[in-house]
Protein backbone atom coordinates (compact mmCIF):
# COMPACT_ATOMS: atom_id res chain seq x y z
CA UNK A 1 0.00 0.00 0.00
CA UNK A 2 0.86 3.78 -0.04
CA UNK A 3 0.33 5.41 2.72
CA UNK A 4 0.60 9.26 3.42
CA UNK A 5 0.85 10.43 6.99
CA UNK A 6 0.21 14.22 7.97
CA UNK A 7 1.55 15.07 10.68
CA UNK A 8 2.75 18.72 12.51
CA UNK A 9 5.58 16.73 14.16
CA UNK A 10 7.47 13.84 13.37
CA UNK A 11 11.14 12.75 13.13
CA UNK A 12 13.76 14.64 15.28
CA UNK A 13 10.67 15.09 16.99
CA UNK A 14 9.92 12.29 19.74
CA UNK A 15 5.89 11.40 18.97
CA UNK A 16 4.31 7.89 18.78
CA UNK A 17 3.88 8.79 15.30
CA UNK A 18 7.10 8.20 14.22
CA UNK A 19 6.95 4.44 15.41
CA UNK A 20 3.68 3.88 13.16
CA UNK A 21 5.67 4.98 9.98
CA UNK A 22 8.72 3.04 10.86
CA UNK A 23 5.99 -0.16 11.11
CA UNK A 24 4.61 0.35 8.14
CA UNK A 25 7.55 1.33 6.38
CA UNK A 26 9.24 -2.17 8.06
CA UNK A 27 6.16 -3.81 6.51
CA UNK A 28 6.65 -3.65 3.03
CA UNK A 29 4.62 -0.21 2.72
CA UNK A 30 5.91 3.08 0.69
CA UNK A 31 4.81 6.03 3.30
CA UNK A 32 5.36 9.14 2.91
CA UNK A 33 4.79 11.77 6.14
CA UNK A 34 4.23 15.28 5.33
CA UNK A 35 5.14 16.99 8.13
CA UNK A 36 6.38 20.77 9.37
CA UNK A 37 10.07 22.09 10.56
CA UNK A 38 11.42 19.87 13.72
CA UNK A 39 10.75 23.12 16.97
CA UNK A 40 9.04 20.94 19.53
CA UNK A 41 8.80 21.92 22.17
CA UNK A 42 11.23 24.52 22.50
CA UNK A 43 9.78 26.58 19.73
CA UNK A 44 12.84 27.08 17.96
CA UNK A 45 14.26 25.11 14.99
CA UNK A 46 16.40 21.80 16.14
CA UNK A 47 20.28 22.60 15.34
CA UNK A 48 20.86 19.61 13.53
CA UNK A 49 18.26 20.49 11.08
CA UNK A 50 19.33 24.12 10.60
CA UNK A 51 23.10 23.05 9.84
CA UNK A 52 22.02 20.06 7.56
CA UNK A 53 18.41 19.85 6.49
CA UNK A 54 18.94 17.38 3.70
CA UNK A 55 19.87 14.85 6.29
CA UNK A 56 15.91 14.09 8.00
CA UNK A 57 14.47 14.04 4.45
CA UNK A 58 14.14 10.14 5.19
CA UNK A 59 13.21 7.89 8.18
CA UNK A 60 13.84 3.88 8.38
CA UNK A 61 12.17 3.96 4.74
CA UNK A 62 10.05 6.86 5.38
CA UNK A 63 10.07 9.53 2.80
CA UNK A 64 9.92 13.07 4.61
CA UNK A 65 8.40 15.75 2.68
CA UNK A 66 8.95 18.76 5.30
CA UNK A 67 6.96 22.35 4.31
CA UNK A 68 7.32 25.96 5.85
CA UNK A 69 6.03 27.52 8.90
CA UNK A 70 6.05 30.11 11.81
CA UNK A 71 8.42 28.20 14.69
CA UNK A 72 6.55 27.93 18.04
CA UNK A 73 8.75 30.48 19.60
CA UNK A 74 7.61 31.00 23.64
CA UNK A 75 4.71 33.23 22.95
CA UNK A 76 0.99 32.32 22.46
CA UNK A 77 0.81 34.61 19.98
CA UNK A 78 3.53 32.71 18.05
CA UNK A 79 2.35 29.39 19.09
CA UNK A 80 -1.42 30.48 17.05
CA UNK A 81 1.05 31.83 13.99
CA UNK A 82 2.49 28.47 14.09
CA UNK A 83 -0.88 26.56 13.87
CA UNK A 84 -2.43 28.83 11.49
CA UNK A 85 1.20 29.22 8.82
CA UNK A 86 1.32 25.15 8.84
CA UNK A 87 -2.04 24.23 7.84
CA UNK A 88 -2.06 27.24 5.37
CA UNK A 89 1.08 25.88 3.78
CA UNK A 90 0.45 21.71 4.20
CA UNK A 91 -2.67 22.37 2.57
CA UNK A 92 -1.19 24.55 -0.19
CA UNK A 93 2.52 23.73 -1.02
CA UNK A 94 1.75 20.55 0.43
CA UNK A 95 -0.31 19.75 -2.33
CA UNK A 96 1.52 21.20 -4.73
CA UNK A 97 4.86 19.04 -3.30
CA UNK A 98 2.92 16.08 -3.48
CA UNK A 99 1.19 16.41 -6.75
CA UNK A 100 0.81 13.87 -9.20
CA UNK A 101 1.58 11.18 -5.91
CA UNK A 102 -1.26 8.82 -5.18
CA UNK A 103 -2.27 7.17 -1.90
CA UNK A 104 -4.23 4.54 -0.58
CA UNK A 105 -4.74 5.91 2.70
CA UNK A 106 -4.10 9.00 4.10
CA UNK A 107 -2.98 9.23 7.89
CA UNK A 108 -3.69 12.13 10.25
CA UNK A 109 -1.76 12.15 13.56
CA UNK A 110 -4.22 14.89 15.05
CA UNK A 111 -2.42 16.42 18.18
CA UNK A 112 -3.61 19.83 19.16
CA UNK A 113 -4.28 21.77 17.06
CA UNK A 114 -7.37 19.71 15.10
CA UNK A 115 -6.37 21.90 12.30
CA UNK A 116 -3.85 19.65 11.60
CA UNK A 117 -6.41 17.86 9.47
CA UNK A 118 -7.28 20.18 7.32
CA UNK A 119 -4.41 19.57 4.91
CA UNK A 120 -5.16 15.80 4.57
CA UNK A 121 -8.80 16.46 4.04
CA UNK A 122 -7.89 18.59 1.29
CA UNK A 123 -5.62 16.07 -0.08
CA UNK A 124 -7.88 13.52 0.04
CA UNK A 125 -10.34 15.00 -2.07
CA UNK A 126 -7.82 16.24 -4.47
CA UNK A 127 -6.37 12.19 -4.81
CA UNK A 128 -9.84 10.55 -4.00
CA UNK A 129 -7.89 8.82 -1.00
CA UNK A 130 -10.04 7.87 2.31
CA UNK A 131 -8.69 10.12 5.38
CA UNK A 132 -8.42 8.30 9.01
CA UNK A 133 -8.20 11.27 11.55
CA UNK A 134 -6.75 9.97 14.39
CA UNK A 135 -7.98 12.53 17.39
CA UNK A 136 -5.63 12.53 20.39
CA UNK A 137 -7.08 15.70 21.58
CA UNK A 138 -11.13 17.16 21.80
CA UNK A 139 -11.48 20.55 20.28
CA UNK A 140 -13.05 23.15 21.35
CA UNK A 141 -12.90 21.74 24.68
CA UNK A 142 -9.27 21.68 25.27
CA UNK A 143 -8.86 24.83 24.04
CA UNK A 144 -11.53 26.12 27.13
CA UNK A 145 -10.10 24.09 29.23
CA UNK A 146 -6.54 24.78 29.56
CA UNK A 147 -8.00 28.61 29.17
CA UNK A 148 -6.62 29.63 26.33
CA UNK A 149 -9.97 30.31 24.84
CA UNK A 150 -12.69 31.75 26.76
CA UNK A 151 -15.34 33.84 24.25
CA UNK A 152 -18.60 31.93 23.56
CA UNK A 153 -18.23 32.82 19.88
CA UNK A 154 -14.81 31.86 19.46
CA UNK A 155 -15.45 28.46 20.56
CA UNK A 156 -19.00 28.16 18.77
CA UNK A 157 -16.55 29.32 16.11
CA UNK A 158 -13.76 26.81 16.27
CA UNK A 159 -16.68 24.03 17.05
CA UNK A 160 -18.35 24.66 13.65
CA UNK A 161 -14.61 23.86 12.32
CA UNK A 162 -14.41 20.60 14.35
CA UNK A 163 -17.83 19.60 12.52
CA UNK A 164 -16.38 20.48 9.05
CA UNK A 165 -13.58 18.13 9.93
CA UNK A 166 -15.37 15.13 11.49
CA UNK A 167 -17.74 15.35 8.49
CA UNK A 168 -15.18 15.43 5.84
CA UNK A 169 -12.64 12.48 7.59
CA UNK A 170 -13.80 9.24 6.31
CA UNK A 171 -13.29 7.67 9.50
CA UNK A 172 -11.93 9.25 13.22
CA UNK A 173 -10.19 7.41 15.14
CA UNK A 174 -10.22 8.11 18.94
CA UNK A 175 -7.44 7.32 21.60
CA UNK A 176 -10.03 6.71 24.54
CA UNK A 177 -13.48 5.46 24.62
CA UNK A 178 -14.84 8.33 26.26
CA UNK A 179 -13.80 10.43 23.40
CA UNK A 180 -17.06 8.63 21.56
CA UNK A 181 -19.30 10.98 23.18
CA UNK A 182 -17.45 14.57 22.70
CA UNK A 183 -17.16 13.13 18.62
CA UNK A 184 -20.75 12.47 18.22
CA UNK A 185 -21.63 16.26 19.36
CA UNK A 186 -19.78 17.74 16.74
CA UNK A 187 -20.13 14.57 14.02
CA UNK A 188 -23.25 14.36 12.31
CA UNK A 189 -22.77 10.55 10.78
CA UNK A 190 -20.89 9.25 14.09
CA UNK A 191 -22.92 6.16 13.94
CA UNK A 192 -22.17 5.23 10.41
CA UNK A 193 -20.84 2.09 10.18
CA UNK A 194 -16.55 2.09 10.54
CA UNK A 195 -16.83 5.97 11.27
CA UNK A 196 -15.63 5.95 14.51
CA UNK A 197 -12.61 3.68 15.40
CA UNK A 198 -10.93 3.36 18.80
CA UNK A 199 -7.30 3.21 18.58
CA UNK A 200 -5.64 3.80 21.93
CA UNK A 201 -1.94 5.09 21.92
CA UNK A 202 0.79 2.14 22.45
CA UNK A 203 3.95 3.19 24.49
CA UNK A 204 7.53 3.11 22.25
CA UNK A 205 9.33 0.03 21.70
CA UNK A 206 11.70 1.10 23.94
CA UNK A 207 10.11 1.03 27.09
CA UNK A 208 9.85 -3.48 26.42
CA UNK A 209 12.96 -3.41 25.97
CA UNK A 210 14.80 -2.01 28.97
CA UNK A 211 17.87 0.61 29.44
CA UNK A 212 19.04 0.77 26.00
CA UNK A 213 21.06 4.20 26.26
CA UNK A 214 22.86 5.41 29.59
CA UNK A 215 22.37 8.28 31.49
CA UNK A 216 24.11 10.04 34.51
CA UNK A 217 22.16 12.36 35.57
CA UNK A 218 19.82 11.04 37.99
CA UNK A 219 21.35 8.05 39.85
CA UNK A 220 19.25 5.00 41.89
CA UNK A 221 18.73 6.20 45.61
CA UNK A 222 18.07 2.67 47.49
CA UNK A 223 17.54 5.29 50.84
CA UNK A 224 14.71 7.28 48.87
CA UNK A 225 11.38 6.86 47.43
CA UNK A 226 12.23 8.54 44.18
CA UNK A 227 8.59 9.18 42.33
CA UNK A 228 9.00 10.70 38.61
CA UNK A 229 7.18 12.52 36.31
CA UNK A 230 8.28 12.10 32.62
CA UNK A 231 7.05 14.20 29.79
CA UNK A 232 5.42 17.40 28.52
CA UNK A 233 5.43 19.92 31.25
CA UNK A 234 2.42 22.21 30.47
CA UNK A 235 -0.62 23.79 32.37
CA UNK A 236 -2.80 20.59 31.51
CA UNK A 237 -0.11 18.19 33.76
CA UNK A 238 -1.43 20.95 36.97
CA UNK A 239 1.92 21.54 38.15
CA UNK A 240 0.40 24.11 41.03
CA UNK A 241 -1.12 20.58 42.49
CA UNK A 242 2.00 18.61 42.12
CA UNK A 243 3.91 20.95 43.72
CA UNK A 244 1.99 21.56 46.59
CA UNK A 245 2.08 17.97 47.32
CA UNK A 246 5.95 18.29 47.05
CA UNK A 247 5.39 20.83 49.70
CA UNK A 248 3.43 18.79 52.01
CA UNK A 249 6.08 15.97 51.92
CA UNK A 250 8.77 18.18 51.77
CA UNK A 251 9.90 17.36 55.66
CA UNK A 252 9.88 13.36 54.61
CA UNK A 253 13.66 12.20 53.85
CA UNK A 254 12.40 9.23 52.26
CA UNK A 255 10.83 11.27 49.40
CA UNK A 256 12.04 12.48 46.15
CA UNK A 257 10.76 14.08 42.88
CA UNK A 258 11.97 14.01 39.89
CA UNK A 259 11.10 15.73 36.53
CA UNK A 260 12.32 14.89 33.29
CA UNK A 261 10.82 16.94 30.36
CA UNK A 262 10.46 20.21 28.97
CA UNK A 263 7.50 22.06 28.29
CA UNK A 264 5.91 25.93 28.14
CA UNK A 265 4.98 25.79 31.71
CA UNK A 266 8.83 24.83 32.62
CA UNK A 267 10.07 28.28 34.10
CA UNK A 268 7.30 28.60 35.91
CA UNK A 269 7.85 25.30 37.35
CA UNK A 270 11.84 26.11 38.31
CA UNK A 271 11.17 29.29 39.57
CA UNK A 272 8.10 27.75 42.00
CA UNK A 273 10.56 25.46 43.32
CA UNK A 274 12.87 27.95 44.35
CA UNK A 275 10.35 30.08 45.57
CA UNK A 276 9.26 27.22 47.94
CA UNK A 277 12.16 26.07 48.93
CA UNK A 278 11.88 22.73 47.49
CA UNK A 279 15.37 22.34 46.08
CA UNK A 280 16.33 19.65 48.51
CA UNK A 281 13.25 17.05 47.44
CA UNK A 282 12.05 18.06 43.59
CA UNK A 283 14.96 17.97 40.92
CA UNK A 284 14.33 19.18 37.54
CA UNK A 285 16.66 17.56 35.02
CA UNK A 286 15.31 18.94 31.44
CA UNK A 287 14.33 16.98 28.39
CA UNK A 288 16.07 14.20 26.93
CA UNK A 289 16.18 11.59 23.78
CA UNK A 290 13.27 8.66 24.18
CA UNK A 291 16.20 6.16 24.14
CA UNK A 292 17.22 7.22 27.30
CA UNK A 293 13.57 7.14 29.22
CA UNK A 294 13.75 3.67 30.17
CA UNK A 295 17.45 4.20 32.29
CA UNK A 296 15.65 7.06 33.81
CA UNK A 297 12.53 5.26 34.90
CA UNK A 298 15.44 2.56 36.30
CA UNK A 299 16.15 5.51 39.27
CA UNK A 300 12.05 5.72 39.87
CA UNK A 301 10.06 3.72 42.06
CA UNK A 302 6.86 4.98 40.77
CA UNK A 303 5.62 7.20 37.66
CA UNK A 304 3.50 10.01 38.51
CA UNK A 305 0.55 11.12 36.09
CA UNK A 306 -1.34 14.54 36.25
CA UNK A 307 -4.27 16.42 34.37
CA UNK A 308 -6.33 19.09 35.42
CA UNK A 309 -9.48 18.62 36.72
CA UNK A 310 -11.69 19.41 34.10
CA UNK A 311 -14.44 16.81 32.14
CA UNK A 312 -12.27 16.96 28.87
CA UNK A 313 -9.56 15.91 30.72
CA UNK A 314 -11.25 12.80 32.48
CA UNK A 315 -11.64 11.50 28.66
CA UNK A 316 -8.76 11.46 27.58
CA UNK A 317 -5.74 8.65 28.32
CA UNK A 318 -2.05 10.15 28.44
CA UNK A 319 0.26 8.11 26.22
CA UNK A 320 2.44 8.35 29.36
CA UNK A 321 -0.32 6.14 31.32
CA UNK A 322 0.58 3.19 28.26
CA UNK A 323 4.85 3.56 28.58
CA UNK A 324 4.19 3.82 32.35
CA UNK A 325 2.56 0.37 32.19
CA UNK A 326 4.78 -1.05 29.45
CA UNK A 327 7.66 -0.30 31.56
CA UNK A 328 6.37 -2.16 34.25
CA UNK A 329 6.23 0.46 36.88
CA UNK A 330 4.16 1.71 39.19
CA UNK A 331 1.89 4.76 38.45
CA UNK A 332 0.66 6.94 40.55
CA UNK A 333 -1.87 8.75 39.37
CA UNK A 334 -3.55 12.40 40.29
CA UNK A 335 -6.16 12.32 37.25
CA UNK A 336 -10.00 11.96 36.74
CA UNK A 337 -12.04 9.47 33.88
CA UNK A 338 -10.56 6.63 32.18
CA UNK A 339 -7.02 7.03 32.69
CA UNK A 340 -7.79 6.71 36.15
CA UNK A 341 -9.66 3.76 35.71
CA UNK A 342 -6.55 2.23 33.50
CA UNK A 343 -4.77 2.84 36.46
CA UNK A 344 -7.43 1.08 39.19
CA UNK A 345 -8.25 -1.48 36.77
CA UNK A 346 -5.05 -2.83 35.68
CA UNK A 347 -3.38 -2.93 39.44
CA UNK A 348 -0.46 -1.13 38.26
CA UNK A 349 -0.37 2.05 40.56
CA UNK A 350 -2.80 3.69 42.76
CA UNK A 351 -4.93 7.20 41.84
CA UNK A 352 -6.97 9.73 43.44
CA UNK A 353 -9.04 12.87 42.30
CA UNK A 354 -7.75 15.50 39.68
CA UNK A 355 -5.86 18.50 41.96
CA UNK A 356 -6.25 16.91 45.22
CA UNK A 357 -2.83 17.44 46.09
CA UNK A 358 -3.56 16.34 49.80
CA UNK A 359 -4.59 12.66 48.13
CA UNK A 360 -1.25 12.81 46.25
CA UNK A 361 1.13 13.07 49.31
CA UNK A 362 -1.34 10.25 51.23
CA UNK A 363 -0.58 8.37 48.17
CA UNK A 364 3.11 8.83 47.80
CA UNK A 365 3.65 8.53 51.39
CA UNK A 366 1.75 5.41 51.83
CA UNK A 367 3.73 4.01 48.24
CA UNK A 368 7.24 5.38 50.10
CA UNK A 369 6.25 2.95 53.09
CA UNK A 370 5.60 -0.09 50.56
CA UNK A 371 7.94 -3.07 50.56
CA UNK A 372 9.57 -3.63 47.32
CA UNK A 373 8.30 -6.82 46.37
CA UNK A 374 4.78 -4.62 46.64
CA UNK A 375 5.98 -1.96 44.01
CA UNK A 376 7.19 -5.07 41.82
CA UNK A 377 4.38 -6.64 42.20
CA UNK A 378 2.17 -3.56 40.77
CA UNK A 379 4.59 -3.53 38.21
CA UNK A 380 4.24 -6.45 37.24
CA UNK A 381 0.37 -6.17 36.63
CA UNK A 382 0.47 -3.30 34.95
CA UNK A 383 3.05 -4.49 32.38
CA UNK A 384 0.23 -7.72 31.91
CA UNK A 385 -2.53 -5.20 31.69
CA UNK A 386 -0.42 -3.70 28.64
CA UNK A 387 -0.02 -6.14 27.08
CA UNK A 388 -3.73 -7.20 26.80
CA UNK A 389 -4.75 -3.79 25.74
CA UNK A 390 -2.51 -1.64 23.94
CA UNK A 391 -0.08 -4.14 22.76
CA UNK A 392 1.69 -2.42 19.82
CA UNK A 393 1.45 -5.10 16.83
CA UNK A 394 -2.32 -5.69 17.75
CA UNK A 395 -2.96 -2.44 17.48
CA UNK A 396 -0.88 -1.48 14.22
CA UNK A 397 -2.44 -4.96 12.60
CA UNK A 398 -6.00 -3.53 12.95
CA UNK A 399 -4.98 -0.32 11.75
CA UNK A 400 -3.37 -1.94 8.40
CA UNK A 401 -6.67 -3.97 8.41
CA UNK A 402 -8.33 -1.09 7.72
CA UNK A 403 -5.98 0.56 5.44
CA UNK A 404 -5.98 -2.49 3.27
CA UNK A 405 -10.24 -2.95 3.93
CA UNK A 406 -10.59 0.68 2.20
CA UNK A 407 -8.12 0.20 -0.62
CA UNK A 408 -10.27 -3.33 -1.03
CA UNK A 409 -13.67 -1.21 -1.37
């Protein structure tokens, strides 16, 4: 099959998508990934592009066609440039790069924002190719509820958009149940038959397959509880709650915190710390490679997970709930919804309300006072819970079922 997969980020980038076009590429496929300049998330363009661009025009068999846009930059004024420029120019010079190319599916990895669809739906129609829309995020609600939006008519607005999208995507494909519900308010033909797909997120090969690159800057503390948080931090992961249950335990010499990641909410996040006086129990250690996740999570004795409290929020799944259980460690969990019920379900961690940071400390302390062969044990069943539900072939063999049931029709 061909397959083209649009996409705002992808390789330098680190996103799940990049493992999906490596499969399929692996598999005998010819993708293609249209994507935007490599700035995530520090808004500026990756060095290693800007001194040799021509070298991430390919991935493990992937051809990379890669089109012009605003960089993120810090600013939210930049960050809306940004969305706005790359649709505008996937859609047009897009096109125009790919013309004459035909597909047999085309692939949307739709991160925030939605609009990231718009230049496959206009492909499609130009190539007569089906479009899969594969929503990781629920727009206009995300956009309310992190507060970045708060007018009425801008999010009427931006919800009329969402419908033009749903309707035109031959099939959307949703990363947690509960999205179902959110999709059929703004989807007309959401019960048509193979419309709506769920297709949870899978964690990165990686994480099955141990410490496969070193690191040295956070060691194993047998004398500490070390609990780490791993990934984008941003106002959705409710930092102000995290922190104040950093706070709370901040007298305990058994307890650590550790964040690895980078995000728009990081300075904030530093300079809150200091503030506090929190030095001595919360170490930030900034963002590194995905290789090197699993020889971090090797220092943790638990995973920590955090949203907002907020109903779009209790929908959704984190892809850091899946490498959390693939790595076979224990999550804890401040969140609302499904992921929380992941968590309770699958015996892997333990989980309380959204922003109850006093629930957070009872859970961290109580998980600090655990024996060892407890925390392995939750491990364990989380890595078995995995496994039955968002193993990685299963998921990308339905996914190429599809593909190859639409090429069929």
């Amino acid at each position: 099959m061909k397959i083209l997969i649009v996409t705002q980020h992808f390789w330098p980038e680190n996103f799940r998508i990049n493992d999906l076009a490596e499969h399929f590429a692996k598999s005998g496929h010819e993708v293609t990934v249209l994507t935007g300049l490599p700035n995530y998330p520090e808004g500026s363009l990756f060095p290693d592009y800007a001194r040799a661009p021509n070298d991430f025009d390919a991935y493990q068999g992937v051809k990379i066609v890669r089109i012009p846009h605003v960089l993120r930059g810090k600013s939210r004024l930049r960050l809306m440039a940004n969305y706005l420029s790359y649709f505008v120019s996937a859609s047009l010079l897009g096109a125009w790069k790919l013309r004459g190319q035909r597909y047999d599916a085309i692939f949307v990895f739709a991160v925030s924002p939605i609009t990231v669809a718009i230049p496959a739906i206009v492909l499609g129609k130009l190539k007569r190719t089906p479009v899969y829309t594969w929503v990781q995020d629920l727009w206009p609600e995300t956009l309310s509820a992190i507060g970045v939006v708060r007018s009425p008519r801008i999010l009427a607005a931006v919800g009329f958009l969402v419908s033009w999208i749903y309707k035109h995507s031959d099939h959307i494909l949703i990363q947690s149940r509960s999205f179902a519900a959110s999709v059929r308010k703004y989807c007309a033909d959401a019960d048509k038959p193979g419309k709506l797909i769920y297709f949870p997120n899978w964690a990165e090969d990686v994480f099955s397959q141990g410490a496969a690159v070193a690191q040295d800057v956070v060691t194993r503390r047998d004398d500490r509880f070390t609990i780490m948080f791993a990934g984008n931090i941003g106002e959705a992961q409710d930092f102000p709650a995290v922190l104040e249950a950093a706070a709370a335990l901040r007298d305990d010499p058994r307890i650590r915190w550790v964040i690895v990641g980078d995000g728009r909410a990081r300075d904030w996040v530093a300079a809150e710390v200091a503030r506090r006086g929190l030095g001595n129990c919360v170490q930030l250690v900034g963002r590194f490679p995905v290789a090197t996740m699993p020889a971090f999570f090797d220092c943790a004795d638990a995973m920590l997970v955090a949203l907002q409290d907020d109903e779009v929020f209790a929908r959704t799944i984190p892809g850091k709930v899946q490498s959390y259980l693939a790595a076979a460690k224990p999550i804890v969990g401040m969140i609302n919804g499904e992921a929380r019920n992941v968590i309770n379900e699958s015996g892997g961690g333990l989980a309380c309300a959204a922003s109850s940071s006093v629930e957070l400390a009872d859970i961290v302390r109580s998980m600090a006072a655990m024996p060892p062969e407890s925390l392995q044990e939750m491990g364990r069943k989380g890595r078995a819970y995995y496994e039955n539900n968002f193993s990685r072939q299963t998921l990308f063999g339905q996914l190429e079922s599809h593909f190859a049931h639409a090429m069929r029709r």
